[in-house]
N, C-alpha and C. Protein backbone atom coordinates (compact mmCIF):
# COMPACT_ATOMS: atom_id res chain seq x y z
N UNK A 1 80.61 90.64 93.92
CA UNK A 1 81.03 89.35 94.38
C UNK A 1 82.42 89.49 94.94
N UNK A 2 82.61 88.89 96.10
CA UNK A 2 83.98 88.58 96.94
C UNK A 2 84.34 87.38 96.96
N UNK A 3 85.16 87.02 96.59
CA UNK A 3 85.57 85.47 96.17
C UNK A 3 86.88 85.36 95.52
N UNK A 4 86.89 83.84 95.50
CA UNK A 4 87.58 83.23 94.90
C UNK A 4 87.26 82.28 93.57
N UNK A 5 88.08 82.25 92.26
CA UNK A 5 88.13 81.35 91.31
C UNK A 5 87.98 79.61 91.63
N UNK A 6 88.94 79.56 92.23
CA UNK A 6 89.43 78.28 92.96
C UNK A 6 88.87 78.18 94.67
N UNK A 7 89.10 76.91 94.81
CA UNK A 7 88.89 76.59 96.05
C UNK A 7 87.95 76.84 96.88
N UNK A 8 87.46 76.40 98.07
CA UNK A 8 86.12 76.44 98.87
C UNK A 8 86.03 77.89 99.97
N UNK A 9 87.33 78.36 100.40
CA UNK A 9 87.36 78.82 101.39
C UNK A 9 86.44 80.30 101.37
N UNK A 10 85.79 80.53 100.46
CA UNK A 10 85.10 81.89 100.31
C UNK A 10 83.46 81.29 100.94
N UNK A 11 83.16 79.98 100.85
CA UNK A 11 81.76 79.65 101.45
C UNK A 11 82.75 78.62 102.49
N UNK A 12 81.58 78.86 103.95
CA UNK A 12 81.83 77.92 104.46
C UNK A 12 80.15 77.76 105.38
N UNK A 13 80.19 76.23 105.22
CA UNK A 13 78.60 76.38 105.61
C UNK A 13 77.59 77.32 104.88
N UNK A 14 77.87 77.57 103.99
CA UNK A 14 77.24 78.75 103.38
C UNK A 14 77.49 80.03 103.92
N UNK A 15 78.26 80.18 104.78
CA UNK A 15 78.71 82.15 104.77
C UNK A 15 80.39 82.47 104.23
N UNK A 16 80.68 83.52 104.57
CA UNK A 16 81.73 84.17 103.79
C UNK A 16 82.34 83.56 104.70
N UNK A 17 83.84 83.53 104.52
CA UNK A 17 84.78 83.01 105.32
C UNK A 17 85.43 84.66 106.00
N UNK A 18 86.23 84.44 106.88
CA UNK A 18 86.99 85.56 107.18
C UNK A 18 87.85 86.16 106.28
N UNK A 19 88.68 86.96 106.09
CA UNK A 19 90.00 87.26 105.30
C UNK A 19 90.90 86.50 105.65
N UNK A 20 90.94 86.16 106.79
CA UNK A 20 92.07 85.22 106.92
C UNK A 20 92.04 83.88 106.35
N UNK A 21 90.86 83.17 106.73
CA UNK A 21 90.65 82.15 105.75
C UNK A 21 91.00 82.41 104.28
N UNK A 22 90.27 83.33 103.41
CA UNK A 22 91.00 83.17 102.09
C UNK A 22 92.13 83.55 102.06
N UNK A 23 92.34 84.18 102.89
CA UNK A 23 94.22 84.26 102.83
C UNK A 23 95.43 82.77 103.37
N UNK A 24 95.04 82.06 103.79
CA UNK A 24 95.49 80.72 104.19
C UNK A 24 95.26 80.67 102.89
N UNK A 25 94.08 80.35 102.15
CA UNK A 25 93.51 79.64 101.37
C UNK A 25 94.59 79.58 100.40
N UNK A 26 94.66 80.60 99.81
CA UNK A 26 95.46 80.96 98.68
C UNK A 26 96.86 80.94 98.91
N UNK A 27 97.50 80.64 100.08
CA UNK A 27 98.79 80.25 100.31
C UNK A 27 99.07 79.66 100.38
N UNK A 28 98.76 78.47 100.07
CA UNK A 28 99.02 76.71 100.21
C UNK A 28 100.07 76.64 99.04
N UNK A 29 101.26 76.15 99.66
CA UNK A 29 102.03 75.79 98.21
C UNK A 29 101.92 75.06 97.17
N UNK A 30 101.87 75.32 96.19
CA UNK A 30 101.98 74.97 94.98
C UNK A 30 100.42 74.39 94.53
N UNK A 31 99.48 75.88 94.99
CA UNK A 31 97.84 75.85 94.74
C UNK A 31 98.06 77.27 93.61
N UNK A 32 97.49 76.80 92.61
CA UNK A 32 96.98 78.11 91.48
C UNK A 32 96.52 79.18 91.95
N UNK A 33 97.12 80.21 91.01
CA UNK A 33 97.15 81.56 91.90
C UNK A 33 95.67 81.80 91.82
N UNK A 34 94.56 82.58 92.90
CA UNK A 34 93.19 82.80 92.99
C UNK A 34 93.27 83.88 92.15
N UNK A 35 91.99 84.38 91.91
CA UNK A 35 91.59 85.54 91.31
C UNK A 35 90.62 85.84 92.35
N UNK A 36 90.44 87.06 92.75
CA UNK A 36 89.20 87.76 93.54
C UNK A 36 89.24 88.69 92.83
N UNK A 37 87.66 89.26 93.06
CA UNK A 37 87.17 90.07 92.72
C UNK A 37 86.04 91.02 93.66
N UNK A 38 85.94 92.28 93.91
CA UNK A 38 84.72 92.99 94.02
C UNK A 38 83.95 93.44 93.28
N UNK A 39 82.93 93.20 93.30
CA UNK A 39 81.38 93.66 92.05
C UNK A 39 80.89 95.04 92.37
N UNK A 40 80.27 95.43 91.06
CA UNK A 40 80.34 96.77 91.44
C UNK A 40 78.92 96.76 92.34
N UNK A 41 78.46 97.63 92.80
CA UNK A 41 77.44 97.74 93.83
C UNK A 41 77.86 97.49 95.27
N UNK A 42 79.21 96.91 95.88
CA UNK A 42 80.19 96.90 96.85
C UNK A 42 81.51 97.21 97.17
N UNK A 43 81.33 98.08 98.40
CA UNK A 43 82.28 98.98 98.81
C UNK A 43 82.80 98.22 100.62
N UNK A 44 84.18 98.44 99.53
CA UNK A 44 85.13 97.54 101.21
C UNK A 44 86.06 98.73 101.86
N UNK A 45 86.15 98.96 102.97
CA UNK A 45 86.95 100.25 103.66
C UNK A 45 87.62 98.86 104.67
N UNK A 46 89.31 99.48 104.47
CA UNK A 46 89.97 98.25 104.97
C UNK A 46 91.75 98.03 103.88
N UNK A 47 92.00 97.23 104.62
CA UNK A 47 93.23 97.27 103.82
C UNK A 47 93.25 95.72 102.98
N UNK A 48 93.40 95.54 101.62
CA UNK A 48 93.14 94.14 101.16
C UNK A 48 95.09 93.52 100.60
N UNK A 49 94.57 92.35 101.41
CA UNK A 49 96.16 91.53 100.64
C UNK A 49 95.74 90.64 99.96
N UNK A 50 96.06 90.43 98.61
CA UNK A 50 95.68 89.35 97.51
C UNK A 50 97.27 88.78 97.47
N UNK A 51 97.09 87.12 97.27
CA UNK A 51 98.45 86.72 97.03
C UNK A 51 98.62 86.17 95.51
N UNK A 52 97.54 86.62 94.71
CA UNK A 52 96.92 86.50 93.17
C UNK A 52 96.70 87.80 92.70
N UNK A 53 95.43 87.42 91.94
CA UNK A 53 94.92 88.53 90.85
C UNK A 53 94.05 88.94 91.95
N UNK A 54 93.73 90.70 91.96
CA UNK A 54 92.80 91.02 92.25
C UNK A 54 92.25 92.13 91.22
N UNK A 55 90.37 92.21 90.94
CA UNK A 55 89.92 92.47 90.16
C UNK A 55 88.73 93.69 90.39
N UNK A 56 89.27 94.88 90.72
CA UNK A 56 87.65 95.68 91.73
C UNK A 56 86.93 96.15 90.25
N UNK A 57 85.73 95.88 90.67
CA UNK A 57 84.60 96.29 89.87
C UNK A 57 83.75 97.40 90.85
N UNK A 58 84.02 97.22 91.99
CA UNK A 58 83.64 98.37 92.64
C UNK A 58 84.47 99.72 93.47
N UNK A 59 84.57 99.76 94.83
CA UNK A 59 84.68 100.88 95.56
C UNK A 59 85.89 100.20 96.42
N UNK A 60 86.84 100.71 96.63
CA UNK A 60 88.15 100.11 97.70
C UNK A 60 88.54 101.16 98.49
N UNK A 61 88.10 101.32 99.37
CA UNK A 61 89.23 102.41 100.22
C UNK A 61 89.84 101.80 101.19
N UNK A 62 91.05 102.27 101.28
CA UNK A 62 92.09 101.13 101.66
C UNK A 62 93.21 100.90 101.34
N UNK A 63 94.24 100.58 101.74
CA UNK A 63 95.33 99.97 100.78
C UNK A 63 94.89 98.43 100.52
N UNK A 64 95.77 98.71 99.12
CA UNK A 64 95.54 96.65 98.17
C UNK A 64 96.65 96.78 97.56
N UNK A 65 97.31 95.71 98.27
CA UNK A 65 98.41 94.85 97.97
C UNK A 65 98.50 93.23 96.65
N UNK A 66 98.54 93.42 95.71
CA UNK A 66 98.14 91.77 95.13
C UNK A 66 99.21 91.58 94.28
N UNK A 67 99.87 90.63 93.54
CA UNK A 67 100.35 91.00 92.19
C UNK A 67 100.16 91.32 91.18
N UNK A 68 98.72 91.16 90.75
CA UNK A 68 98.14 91.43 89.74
C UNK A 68 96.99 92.44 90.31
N UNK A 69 96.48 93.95 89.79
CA UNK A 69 95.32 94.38 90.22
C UNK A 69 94.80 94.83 89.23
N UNK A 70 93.19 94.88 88.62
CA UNK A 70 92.85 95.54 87.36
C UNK A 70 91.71 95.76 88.17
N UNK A 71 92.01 97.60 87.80
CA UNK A 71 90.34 98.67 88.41
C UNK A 71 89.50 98.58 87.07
N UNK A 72 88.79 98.05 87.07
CA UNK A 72 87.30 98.32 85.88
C UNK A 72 87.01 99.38 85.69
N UNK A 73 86.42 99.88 84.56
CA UNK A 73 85.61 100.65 84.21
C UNK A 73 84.51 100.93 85.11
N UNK A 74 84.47 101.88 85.77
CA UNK A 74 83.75 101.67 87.29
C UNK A 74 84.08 101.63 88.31
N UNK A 75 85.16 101.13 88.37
CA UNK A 75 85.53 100.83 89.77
C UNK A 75 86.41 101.86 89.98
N UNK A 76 86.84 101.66 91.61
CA UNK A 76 87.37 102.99 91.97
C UNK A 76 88.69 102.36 93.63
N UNK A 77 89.31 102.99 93.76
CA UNK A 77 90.09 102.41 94.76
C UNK A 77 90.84 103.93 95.21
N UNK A 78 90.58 104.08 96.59
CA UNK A 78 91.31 105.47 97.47
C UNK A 78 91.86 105.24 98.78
N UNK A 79 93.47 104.78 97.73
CA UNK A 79 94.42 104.70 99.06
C UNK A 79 95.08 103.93 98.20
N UNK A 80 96.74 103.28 98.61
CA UNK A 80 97.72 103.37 97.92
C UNK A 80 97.92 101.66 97.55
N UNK A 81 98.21 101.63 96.43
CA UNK A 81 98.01 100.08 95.40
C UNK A 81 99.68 99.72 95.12
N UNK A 82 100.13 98.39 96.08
CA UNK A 82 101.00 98.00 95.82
C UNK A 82 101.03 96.76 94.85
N UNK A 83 101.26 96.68 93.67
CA UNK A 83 101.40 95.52 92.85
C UNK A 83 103.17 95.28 92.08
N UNK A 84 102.98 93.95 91.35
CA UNK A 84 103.63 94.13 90.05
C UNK A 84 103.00 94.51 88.86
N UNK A 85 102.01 94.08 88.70
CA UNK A 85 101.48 94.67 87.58
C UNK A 85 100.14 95.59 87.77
N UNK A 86 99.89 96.67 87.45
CA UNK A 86 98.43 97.48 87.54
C UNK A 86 98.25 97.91 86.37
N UNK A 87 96.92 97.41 85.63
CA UNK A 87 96.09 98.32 85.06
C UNK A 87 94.68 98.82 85.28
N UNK A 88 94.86 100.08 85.16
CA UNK A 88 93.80 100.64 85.22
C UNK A 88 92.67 101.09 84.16
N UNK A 89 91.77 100.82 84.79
CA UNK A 89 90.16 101.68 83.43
C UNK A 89 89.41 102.45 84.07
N UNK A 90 89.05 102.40 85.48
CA UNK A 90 88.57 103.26 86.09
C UNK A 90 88.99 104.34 86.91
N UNK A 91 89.09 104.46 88.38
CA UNK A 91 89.61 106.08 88.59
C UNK A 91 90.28 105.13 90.08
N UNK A 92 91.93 105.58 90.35
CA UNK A 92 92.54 105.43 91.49
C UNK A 92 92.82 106.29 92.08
N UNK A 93 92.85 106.61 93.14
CA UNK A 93 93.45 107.85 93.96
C UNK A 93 94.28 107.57 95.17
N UNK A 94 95.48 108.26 95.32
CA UNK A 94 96.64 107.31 95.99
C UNK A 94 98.17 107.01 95.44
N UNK A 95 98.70 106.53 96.17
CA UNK A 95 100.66 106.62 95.72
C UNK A 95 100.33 104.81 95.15
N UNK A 96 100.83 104.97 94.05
CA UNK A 96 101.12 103.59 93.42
C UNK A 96 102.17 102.92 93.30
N UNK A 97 102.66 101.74 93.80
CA UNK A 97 103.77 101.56 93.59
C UNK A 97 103.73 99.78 92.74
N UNK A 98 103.74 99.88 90.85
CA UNK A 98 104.01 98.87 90.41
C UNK A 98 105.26 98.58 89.41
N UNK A 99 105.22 97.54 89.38
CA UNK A 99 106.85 97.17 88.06
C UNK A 99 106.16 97.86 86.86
N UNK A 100 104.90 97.23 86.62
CA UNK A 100 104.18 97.35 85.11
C UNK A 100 102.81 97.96 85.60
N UNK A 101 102.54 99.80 84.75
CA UNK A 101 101.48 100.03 85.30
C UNK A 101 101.15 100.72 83.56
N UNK A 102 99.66 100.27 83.60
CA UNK A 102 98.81 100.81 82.01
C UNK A 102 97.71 101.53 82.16
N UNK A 103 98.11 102.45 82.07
CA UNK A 103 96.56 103.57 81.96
C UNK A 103 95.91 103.45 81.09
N UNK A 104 94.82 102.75 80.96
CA UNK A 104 93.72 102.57 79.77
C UNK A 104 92.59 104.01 79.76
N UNK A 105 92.08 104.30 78.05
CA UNK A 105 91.74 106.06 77.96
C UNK A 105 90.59 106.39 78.87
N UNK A 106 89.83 105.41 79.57
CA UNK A 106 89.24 105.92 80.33
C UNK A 106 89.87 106.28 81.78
N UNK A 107 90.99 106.16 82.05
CA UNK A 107 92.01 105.64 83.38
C UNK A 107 91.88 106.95 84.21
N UNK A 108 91.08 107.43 85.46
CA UNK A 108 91.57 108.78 86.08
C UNK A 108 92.29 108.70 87.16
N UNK A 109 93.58 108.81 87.24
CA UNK A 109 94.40 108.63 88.34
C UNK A 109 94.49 109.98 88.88
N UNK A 110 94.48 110.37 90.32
CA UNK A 110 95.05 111.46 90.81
C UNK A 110 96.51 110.84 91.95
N UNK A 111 97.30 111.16 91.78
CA UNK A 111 98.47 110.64 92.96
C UNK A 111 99.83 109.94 92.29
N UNK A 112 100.72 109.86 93.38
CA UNK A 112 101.93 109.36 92.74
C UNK A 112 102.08 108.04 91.92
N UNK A 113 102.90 107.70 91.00
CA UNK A 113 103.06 106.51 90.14
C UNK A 113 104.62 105.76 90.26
N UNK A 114 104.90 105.59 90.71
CA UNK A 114 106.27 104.92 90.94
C UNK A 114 106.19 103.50 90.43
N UNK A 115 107.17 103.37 89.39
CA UNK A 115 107.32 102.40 87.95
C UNK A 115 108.46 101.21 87.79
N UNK A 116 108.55 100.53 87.13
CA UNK A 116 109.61 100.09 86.36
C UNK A 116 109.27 100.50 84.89
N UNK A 117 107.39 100.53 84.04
CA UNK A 117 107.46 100.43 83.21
C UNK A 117 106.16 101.27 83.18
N UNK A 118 105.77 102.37 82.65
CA UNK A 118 104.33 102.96 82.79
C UNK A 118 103.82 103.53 81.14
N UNK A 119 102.56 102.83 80.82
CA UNK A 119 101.89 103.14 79.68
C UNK A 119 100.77 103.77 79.76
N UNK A 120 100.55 104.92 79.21
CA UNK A 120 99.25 105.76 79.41
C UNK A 120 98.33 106.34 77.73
N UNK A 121 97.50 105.62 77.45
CA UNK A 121 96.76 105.52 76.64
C UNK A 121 96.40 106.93 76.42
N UNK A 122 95.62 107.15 75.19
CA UNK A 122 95.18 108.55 74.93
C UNK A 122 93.88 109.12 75.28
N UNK A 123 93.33 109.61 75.73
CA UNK A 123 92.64 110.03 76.67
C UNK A 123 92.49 110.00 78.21
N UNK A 124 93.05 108.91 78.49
CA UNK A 124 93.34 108.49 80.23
C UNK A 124 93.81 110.11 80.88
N UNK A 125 93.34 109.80 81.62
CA UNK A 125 93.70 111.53 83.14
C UNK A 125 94.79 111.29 83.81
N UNK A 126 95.56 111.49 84.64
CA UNK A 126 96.80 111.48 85.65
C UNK A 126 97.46 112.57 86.02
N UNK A 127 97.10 113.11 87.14
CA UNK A 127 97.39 113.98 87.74
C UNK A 127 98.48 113.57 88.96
N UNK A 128 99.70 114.08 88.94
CA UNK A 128 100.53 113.50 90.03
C UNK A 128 102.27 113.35 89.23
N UNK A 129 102.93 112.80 89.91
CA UNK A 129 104.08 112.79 89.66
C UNK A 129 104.53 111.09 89.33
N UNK A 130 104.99 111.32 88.67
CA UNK A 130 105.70 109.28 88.17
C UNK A 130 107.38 109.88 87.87
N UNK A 131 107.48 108.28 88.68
CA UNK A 131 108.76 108.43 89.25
C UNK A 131 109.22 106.91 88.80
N UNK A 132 110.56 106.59 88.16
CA UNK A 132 111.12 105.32 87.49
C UNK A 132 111.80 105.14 89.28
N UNK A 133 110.78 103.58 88.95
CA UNK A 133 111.60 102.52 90.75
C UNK A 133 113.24 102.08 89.99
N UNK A 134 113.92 101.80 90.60
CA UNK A 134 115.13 101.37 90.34
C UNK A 134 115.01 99.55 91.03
N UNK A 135 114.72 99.32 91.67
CA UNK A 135 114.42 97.98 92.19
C UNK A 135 113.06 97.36 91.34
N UNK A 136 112.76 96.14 91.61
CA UNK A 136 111.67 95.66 90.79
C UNK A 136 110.83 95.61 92.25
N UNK A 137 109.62 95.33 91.95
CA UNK A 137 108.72 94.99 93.34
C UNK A 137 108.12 93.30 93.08
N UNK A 138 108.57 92.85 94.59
CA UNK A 138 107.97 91.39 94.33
C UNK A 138 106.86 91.26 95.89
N UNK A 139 105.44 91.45 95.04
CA UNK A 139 104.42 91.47 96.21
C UNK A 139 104.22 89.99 96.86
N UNK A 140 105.25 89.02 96.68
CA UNK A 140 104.91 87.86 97.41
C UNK A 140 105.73 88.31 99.13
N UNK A 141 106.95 88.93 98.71
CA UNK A 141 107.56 89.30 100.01
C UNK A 141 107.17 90.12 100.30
N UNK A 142 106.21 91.18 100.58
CA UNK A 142 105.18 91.54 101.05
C UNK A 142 103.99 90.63 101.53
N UNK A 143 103.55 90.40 101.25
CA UNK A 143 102.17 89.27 101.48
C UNK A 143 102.69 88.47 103.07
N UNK A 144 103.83 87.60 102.45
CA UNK A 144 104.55 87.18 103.30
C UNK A 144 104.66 87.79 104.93
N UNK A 145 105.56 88.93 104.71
CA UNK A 145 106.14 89.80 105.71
C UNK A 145 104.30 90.54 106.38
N UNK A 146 103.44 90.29 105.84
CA UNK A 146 102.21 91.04 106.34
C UNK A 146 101.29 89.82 106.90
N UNK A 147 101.37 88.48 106.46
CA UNK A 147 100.98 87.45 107.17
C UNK A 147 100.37 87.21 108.31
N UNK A 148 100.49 87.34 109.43
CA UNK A 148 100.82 87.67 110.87
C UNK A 148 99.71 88.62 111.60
N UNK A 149 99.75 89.50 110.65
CA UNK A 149 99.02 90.76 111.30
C UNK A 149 97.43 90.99 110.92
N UNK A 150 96.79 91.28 111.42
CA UNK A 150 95.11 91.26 112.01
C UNK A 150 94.59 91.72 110.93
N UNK A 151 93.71 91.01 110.24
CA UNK A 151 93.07 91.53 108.88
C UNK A 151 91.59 92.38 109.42
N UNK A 152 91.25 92.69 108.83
CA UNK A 152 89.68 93.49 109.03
C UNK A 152 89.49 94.02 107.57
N UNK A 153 87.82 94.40 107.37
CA UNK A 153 87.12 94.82 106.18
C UNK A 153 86.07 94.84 106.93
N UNK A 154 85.29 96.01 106.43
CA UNK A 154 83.84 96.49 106.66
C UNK A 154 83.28 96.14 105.54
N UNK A 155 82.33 96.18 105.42
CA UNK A 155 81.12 95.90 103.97
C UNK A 155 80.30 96.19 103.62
N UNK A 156 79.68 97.76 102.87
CA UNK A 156 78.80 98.08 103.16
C UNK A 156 78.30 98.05 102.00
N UNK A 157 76.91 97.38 101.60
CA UNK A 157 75.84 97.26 100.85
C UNK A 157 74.59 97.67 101.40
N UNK A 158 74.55 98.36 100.16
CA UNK A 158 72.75 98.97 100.24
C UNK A 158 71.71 98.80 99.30
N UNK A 159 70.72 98.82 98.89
CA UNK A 159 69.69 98.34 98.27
C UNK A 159 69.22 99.82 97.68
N UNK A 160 69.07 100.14 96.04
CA UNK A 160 68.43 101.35 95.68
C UNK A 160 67.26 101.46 95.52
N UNK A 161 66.21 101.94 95.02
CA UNK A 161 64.95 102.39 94.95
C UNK A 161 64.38 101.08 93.70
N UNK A 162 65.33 101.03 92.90
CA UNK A 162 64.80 99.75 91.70
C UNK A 162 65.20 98.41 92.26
N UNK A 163 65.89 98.21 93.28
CA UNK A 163 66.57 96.79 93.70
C UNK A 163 67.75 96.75 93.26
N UNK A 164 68.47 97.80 92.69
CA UNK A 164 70.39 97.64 92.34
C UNK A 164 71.05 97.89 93.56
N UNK A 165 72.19 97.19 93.59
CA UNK A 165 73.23 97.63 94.64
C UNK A 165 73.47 99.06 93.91
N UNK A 166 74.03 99.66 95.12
CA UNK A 166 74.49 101.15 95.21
C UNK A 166 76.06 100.61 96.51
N UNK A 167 77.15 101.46 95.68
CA UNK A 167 77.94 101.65 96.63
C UNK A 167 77.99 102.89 97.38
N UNK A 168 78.21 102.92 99.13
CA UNK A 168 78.87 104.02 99.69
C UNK A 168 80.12 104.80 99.92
């Protein structure tokens, strides 16, 4: 599932809205921050800006920008995750750059970690170098400053032999 918690802008007429639409959507001042999410069985190639929580249960390649990002158990994201806060359970690959990042024991990171604050559980993987940020990161001035510029996402779903999504 691609969506939103709040608000209409993820159906319209009954189809998906653009990215840009949920990105208006969720910028309206003083509207509750959204939560999105990807389900697992879908894979987005593309770059994603969340101005909330974002939640992959599936496949991201791409950069994702949000303040909040949590990879599932399952899920997977390849290419570089700008947040304030990241935790992870499933496998990232890519330069990370958050204030607050938690490796939970299933967590397989390969790539850089650049911090204010980094917790890595016992068993979790991480391969790469972590590096203490000296500045804090605030992904609204990002979001902001990226506004403007041409969103795109591909979407590729496929159907398996029993009727489950399969990601590519």
């Amino acid at each position: 599932m691609f969506g939103k918690s709040k608000g209409d802008a993820a159906e319209k007429d009954g189809n998906i809205g653009s990215a840009q639409e949920l990105q208006r959507s969720t910028a309206t001042p003083g509207a509750s921050e959204a939560i999105s999410s990807i389900s697992s069985g879908l894979s987005i190639v593309g770059k994603i800006i969340g101005h909330g929580a974002v939640t992959i249960f599936g496949h991201v390649e791409g950069e994702l920008h949000a303040s909040t990002v949590v990879i599932a158990e399952g899920g997977k994201v390849e290419g570089d995750i700008v947040a304030e806060e990241l935790k992870i359970s499933g496998r990232a690959e890519g330069t990370i750059h958050a204030n607050r990042v938690q490796l939970n024991s299933t967590a397989v990171v390969a790539g850089d970690i650049f911090h204010r604050s980094l917790a890595v559980e016992e068993n979790a993987q991480f391969e790469g170098a972590s590096r203490r940020l000296k500045d804090a990161i605030d992904t609204s001035s990002r979001v902001q400053a990226n506004r403007n510029q041409p969103q795109t996402a591909s979407i590729d779903i496929s159907a398996g032999s029993n009727g489950s999504q399969s990601a590519h």
